[in-house]
C-alpha atoms as a PDB file:
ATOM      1  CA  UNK A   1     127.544  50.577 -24.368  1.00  0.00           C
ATOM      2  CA  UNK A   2     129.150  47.550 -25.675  1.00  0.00           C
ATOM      3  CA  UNK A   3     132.699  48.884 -27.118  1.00  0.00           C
ATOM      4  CA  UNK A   4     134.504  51.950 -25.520  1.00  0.00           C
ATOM      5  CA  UNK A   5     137.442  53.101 -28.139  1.00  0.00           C
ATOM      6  CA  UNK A   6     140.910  52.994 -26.064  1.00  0.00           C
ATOM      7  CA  UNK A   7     143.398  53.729 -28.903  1.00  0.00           C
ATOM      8  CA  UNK A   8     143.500  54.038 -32.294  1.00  0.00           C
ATOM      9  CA  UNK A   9     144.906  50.081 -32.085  1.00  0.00           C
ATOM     10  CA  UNK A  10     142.437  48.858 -29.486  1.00  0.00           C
ATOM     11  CA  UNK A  11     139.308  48.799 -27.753  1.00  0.00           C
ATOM     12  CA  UNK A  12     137.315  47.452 -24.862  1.00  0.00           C
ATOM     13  CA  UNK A  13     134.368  45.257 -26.449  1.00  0.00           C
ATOM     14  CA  UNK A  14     131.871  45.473 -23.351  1.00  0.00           C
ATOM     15  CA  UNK A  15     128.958  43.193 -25.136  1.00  0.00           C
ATOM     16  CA  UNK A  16     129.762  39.895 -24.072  1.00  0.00           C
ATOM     17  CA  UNK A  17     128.407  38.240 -20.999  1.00  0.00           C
ATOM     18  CA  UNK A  18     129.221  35.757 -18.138  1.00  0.00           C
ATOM     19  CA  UNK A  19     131.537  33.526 -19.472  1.00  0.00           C
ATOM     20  CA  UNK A  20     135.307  32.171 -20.546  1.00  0.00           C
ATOM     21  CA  UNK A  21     136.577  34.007 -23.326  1.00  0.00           C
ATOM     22  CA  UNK A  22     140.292  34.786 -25.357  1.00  0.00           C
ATOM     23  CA  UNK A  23     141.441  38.080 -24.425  1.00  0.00           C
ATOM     24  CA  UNK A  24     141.908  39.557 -27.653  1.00  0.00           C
ATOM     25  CA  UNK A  25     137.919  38.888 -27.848  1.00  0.00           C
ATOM     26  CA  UNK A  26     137.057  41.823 -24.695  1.00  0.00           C
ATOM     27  CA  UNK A  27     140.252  43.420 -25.491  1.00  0.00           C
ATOM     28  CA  UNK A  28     140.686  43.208 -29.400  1.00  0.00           C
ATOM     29  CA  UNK A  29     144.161  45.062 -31.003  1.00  0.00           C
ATOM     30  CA  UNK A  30     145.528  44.513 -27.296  1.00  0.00           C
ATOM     31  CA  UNK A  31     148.858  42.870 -29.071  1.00  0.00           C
ATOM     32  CA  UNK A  32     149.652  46.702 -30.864  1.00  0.00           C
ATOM     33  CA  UNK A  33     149.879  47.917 -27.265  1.00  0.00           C
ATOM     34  CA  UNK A  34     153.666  49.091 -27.307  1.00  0.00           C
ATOM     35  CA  UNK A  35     152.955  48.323 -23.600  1.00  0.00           C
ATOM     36  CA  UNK A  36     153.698  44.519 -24.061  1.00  0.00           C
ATOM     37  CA  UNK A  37     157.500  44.826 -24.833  1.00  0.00           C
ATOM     38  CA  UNK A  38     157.808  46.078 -21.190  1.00  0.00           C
ATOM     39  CA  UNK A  39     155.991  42.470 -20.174  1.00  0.00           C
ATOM     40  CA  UNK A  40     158.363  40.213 -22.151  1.00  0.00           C
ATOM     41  CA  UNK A  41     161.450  41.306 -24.263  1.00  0.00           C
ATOM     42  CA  UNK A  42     160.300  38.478 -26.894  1.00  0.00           C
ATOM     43  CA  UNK A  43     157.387  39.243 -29.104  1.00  0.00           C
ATOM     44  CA  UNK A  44     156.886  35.925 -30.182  1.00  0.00           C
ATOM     45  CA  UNK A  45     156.580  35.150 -26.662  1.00  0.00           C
ATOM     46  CA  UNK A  46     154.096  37.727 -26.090  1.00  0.00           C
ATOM     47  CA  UNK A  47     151.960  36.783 -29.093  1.00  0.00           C
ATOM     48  CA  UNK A  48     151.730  33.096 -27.801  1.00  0.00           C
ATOM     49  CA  UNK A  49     150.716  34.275 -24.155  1.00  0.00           C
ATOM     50  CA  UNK A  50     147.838  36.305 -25.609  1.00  0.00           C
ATOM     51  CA  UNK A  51     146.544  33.912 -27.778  1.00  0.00           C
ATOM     52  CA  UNK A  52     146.641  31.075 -25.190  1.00  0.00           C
ATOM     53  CA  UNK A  53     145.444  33.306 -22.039  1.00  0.00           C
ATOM     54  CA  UNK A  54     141.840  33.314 -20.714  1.00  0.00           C
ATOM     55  CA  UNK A  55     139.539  35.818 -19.467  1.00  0.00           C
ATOM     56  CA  UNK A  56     136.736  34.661 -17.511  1.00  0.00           C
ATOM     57  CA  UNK A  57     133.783  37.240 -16.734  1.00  0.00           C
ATOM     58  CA  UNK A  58     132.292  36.174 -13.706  1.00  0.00           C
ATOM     59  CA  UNK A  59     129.552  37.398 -11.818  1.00  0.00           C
ATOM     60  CA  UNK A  60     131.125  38.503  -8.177  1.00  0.00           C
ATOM     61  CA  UNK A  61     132.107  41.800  -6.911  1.00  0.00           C
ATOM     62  CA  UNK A  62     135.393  43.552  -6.661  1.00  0.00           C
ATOM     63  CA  UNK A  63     137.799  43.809  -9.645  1.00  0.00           C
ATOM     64  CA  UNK A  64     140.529  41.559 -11.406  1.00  0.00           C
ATOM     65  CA  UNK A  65     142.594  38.904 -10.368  1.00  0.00           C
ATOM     66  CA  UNK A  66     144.450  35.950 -11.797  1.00  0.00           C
ATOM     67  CA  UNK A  67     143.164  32.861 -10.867  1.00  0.00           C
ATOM     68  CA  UNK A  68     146.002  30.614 -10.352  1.00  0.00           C
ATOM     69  CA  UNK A  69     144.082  27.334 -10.254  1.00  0.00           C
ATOM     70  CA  UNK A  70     142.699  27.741 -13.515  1.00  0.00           C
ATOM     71  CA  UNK A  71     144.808  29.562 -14.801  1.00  0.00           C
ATOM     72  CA  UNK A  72     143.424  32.935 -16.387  1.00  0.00           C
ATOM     73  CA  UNK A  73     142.297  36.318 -15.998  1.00  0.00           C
ATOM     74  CA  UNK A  74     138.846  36.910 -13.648  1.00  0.00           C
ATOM     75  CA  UNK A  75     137.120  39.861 -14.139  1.00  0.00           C
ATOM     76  CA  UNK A  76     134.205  40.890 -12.143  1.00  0.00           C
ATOM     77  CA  UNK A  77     131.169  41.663 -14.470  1.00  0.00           C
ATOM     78  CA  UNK A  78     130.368  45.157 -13.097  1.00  0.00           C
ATOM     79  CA  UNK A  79     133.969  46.002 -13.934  1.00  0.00           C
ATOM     80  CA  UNK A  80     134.028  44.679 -17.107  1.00  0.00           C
ATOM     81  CA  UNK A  81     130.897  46.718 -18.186  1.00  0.00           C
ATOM     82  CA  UNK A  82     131.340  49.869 -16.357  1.00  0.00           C
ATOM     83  CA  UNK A  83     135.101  50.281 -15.165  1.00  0.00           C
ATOM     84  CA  UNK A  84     136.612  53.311 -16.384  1.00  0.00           C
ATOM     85  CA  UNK A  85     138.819  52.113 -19.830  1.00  0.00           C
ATOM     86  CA  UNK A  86     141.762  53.456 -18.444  1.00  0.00           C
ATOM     87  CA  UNK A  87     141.893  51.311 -15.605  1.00  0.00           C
ATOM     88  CA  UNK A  88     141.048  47.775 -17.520  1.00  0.00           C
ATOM     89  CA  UNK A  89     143.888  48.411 -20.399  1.00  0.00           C
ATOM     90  CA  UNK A  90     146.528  49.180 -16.964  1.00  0.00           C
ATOM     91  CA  UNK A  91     144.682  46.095 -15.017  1.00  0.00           C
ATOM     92  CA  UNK A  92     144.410  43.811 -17.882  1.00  0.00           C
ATOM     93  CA  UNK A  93     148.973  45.083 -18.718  1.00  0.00           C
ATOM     94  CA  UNK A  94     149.343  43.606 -14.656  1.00  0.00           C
ATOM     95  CA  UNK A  95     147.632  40.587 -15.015  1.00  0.00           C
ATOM     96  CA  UNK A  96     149.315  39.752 -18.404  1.00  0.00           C
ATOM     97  CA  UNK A  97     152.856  39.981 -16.249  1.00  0.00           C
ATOM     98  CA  UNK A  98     151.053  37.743 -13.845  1.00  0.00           C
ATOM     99  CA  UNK A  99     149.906  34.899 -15.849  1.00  0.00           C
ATOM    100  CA  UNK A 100     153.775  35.484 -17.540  1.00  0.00           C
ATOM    101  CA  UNK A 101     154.942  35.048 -13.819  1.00  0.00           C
ATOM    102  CA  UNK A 102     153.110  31.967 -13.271  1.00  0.00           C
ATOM    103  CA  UNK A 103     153.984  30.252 -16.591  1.00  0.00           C
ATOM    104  CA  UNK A 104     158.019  30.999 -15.117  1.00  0.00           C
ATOM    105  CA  UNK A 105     156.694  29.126 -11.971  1.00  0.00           C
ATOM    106  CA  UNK A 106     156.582  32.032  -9.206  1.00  0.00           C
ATOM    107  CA  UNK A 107     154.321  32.130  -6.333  1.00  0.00           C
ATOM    108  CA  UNK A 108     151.324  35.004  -6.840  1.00  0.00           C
ATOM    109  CA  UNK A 109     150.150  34.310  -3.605  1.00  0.00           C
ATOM    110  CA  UNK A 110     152.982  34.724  -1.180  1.00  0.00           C
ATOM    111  CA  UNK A 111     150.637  35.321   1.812  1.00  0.00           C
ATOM    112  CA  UNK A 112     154.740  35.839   3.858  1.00  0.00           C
ATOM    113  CA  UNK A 113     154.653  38.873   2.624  1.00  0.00           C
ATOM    114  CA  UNK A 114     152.677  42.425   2.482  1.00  0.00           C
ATOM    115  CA  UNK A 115     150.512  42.792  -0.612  1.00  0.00           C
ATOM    116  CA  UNK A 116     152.609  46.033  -1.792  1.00  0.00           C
ATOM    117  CA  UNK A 117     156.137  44.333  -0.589  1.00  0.00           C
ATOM    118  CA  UNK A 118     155.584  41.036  -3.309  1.00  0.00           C
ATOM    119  CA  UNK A 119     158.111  40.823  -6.145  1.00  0.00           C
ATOM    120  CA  UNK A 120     155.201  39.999  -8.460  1.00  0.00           C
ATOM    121  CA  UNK A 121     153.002  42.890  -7.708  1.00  0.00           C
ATOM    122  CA  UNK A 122     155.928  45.264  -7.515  1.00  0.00           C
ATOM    123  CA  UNK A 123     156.824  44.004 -11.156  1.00  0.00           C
ATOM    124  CA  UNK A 124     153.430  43.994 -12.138  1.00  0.00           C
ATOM    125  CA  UNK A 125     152.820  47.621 -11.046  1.00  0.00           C
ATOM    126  CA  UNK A 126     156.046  48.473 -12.485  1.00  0.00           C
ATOM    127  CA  UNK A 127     154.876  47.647 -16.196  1.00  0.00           C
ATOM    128  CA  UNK A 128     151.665  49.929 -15.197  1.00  0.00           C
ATOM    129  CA  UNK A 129     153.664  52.890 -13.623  1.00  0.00           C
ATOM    130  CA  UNK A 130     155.697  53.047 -17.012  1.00  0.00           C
ATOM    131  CA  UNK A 131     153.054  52.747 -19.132  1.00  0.00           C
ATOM    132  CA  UNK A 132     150.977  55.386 -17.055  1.00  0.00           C
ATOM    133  CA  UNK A 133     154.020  57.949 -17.674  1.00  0.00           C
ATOM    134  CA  UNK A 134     154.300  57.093 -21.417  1.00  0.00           C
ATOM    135  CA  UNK A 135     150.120  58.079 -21.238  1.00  0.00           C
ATOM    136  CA  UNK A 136     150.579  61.538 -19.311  1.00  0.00           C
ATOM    137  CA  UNK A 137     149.026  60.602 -16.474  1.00  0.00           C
ATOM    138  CA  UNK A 138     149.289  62.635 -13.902  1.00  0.00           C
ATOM    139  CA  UNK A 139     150.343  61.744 -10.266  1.00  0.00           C
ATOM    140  CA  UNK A 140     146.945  61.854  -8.895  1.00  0.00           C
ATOM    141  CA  UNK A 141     145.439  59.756 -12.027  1.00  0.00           C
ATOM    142  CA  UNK A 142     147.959  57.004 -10.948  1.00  0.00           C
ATOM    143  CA  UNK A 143     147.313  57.222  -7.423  1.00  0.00           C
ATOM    144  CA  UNK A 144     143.894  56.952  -8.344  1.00  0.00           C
ATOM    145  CA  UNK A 145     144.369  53.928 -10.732  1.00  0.00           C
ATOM    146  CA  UNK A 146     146.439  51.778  -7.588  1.00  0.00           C
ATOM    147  CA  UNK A 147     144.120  53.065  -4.761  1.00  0.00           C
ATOM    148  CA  UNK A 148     142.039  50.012  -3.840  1.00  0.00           C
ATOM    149  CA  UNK A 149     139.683  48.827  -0.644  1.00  0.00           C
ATOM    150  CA  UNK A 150     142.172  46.733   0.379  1.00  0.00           C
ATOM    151  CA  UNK A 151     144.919  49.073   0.399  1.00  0.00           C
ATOM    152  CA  UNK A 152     145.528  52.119   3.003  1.00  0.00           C
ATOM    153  CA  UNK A 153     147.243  55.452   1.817  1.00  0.00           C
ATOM    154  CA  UNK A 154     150.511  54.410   3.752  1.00  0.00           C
ATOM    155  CA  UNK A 155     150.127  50.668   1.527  1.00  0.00           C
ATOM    156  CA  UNK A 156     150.072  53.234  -1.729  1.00  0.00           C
ATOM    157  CA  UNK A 157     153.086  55.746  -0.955  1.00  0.00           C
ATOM    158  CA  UNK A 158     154.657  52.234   0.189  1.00  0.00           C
ATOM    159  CA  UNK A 159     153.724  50.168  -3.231  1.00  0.00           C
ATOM    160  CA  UNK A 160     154.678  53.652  -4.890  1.00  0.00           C
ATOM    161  CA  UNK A 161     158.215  53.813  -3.112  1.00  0.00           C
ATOM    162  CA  UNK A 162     158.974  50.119  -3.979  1.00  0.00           C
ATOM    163  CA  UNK A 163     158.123  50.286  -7.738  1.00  0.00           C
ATOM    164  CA  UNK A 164     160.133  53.193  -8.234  1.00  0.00           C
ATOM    165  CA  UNK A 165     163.165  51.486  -6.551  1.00  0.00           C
ATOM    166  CA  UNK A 166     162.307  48.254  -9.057  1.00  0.00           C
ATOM    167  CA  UNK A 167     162.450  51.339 -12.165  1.00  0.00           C
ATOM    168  CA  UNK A 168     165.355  52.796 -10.853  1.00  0.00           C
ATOM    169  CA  UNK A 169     163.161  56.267 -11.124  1.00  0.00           C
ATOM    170  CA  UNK A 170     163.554  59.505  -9.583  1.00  0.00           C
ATOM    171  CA  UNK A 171     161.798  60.607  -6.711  1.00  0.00           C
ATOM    172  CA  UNK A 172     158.525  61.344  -8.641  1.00  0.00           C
ATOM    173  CA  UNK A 173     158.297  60.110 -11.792  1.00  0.00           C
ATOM    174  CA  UNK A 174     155.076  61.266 -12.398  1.00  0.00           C
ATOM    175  CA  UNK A 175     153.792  64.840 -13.146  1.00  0.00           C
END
């Protein structure tokens, strides 16, 4: 499989290998994601973070991550071929807010704090949790989309509770 249709805008392009690429190459019509607006209120701004960020596919296991000494977007090569589509357009929306994050100079890494307690993640899952409810996804398609190995169920309902707070949502935004 080497392109998995998303939206009528976008696509996953699965056929390239190890390597550094622009996002727009795995993730081409990525900047018609309405998706974006809820990253940075300017588009211009958003147009120039896309065309300047990096992906690198690299061969390691686990997931995606931003890579704060490079900087840019790592992507482990299994999940790049064979992660559900769903889940790399939502992971790919939380790393863009990341490498936004880092250009304003914020910490990624604040190790003084809990993994679901960190401003940037909560912000980060916040842009994913709205555009998960502007897909129809379900509760239980979200809380499969954040569950991860290094998160408990308590870490969830807890990373759940604080991103709603950041949205100002109701008690359960999701269906």
């Amino acid at each position: 499989m080497s392109e998995t249709p998303l939206f009528d805008y976008m696509r996953i392009d699965r056929g390239h290998g190890l390597g550094d690429y622009a996002i727009l190459d795995l993730f081409p019509g990525l900047e018609e994601s309405p998706a974006l607006e809820t990253i940075s209120a300017s588009r211009d701004d958003l147009l120039r973070l896309l065309r300047k960020s990096r992906i690198q596919v690299r061969a390691r296991e686990g997931y995606i991550f931003v890579d704060v000494l490079v900087p840019c977007i790592a992507i482990a090569y299994d999940y790049y071929k064979n992660g559900k589509a769903r889940d790399l357009y939502l992971d790919i929306l939380h790393e863009l807010t990341h490498l936004r994050q880092l250009e304003e100079g914020r910490n990624l890494w604040d190790m003084e704090k809990a993994y679901v307690d960190r401003e940037t993640e909560i912000e980060g899952y916040a842009i994913v949790m709205r555009e998960a409810i502007r897909l129809g996804l379900g509760r239980e398609e979200f809380l499969d989309h954040l569950s991860a190995p290094w998160m408990t169920e308590a870490d969830v309902a807890r990373l759940v509770e604080n991103v709603r707070r950041f949205l100002g949502m109701p008690d359960d935004p999701l269906r």
